[in-house]
C-alpha atoms as a PDB file:
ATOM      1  CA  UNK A   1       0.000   0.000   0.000  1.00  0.00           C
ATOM      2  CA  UNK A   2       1.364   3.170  -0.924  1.00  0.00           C
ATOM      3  CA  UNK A   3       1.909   6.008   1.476  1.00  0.00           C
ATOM      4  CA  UNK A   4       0.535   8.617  -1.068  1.00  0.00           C
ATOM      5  CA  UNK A   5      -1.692   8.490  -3.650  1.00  0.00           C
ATOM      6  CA  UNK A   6      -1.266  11.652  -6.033  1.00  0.00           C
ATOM      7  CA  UNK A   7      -3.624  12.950  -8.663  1.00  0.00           C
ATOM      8  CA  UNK A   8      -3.318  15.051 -11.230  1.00  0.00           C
ATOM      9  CA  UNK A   9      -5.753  17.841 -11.507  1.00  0.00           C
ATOM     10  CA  UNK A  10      -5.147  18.429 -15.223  1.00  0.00           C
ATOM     11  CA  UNK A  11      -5.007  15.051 -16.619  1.00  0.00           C
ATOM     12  CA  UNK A  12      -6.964  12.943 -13.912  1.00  0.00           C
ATOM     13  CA  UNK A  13      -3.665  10.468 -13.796  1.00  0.00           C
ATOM     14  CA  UNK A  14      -3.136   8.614 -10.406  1.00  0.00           C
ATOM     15  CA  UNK A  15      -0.102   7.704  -8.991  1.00  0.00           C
ATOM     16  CA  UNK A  16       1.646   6.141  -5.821  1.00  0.00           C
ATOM     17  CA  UNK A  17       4.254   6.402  -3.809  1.00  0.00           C
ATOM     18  CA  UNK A  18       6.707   5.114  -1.315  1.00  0.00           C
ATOM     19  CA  UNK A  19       8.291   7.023   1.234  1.00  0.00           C
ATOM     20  CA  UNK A  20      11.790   6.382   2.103  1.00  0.00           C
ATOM     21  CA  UNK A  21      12.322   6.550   6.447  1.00  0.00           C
ATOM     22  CA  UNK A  22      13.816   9.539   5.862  1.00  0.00           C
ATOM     23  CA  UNK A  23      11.297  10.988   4.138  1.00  0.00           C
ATOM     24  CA  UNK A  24       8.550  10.188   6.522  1.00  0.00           C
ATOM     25  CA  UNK A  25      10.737  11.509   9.852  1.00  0.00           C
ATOM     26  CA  UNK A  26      11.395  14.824   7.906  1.00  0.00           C
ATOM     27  CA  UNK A  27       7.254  15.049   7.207  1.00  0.00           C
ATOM     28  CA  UNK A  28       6.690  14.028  10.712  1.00  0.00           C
ATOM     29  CA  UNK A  29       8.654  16.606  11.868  1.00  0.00           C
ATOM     30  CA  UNK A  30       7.598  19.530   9.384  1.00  0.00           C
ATOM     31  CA  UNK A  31       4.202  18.181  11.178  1.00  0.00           C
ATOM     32  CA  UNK A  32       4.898  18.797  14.431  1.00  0.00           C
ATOM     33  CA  UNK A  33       7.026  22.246  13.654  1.00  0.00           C
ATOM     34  CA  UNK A  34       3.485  23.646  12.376  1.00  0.00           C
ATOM     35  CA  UNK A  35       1.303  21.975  15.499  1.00  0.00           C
ATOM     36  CA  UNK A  36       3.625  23.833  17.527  1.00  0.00           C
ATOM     37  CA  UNK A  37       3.101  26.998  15.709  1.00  0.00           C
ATOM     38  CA  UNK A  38      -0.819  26.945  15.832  1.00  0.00           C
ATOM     39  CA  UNK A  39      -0.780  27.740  19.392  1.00  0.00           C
ATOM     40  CA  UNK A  40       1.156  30.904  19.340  1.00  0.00           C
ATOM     41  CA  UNK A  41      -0.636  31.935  15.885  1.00  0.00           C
ATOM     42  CA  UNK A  42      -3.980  31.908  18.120  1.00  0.00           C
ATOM     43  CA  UNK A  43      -2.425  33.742  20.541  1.00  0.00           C
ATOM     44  CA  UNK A  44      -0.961  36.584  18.265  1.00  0.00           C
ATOM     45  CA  UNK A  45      -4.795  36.470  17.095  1.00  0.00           C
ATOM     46  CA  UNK A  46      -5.985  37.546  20.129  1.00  0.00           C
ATOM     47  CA  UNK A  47      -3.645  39.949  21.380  1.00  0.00           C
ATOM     48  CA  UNK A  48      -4.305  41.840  18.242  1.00  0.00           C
ATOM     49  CA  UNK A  49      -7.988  42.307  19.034  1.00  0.00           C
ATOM     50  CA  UNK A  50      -6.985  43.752  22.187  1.00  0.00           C
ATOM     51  CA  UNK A  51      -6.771  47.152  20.950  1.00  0.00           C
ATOM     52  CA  UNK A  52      -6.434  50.778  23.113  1.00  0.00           C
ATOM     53  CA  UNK A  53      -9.998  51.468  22.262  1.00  0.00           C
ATOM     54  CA  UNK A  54     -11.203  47.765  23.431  1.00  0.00           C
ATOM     55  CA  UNK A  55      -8.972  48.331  26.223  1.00  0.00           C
ATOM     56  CA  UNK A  56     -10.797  51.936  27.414  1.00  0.00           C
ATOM     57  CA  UNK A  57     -14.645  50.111  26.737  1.00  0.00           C
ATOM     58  CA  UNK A  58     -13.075  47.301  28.899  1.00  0.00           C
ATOM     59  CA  UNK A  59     -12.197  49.583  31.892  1.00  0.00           C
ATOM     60  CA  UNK A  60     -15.628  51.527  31.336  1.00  0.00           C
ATOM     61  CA  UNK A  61     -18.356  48.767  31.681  1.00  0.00           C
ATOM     62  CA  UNK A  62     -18.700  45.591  33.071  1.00  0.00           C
ATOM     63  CA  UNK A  63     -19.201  43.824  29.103  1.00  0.00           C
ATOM     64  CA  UNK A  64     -16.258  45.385  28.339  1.00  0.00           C
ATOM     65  CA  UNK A  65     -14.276  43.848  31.361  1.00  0.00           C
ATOM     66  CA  UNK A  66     -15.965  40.308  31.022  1.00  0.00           C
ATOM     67  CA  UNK A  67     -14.726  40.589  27.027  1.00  0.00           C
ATOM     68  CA  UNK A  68     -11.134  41.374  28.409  1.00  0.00           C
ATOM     69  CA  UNK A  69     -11.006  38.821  30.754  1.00  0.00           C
ATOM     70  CA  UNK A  70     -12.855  36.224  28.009  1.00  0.00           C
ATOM     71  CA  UNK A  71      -9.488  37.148  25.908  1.00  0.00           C
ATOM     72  CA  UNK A  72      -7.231  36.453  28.615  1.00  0.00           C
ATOM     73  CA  UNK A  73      -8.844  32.841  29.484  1.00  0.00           C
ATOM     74  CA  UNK A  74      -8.354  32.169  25.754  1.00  0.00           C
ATOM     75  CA  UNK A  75      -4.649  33.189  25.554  1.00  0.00           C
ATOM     76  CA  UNK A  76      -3.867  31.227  29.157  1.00  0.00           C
ATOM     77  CA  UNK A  77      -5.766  28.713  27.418  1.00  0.00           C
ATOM     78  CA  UNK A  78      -3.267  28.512  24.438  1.00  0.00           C
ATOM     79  CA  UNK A  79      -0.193  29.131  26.019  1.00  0.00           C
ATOM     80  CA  UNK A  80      -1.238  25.896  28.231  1.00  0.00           C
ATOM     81  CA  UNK A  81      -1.978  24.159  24.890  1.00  0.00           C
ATOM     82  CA  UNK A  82       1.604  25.462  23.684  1.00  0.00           C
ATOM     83  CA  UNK A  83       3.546  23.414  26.898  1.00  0.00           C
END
């Protein structure tokens, strides 16, 4: 059984392939590079909708502050998820 089946879009044509070991650590790491990343890329997410504006509704009324704090559970949330 082959480890990938690829198609081309153009033509329709199907082919398989083998991996080599090598191959498949190097994709298994690439894999777990970018499920490390996803964490912080949420995080960077958030921060930027904490803006100076959000920020002075936040300290105003008491939606504002339970948005804020909403925002902070998330990013404790995925910087636990990051560990």
């Amino acid at each position: 059984m082959a480890d990938v089946i690829e198609v081309n879009v153009q033509t329709g044509a199907r082919s398989e392939r083998n991996y080599t070991a090598d191959e498949r650590a190097n994709i298994e790491r690439m894999a777990a590079e970018e499920a490390a990343k996803a964490p912080l890329t949420a995080i960077r997410t958030l921060e930027r909708q904490v803006t100076q504006r959000r920020l002075r509704e936040a300290a105003l009324t008491d939606e504002g502050k339970a948005w804020l704090q909403n925002i902070e559970d998330q990013i404790a949330a995925e910087r636990a998820r990051a560990r």
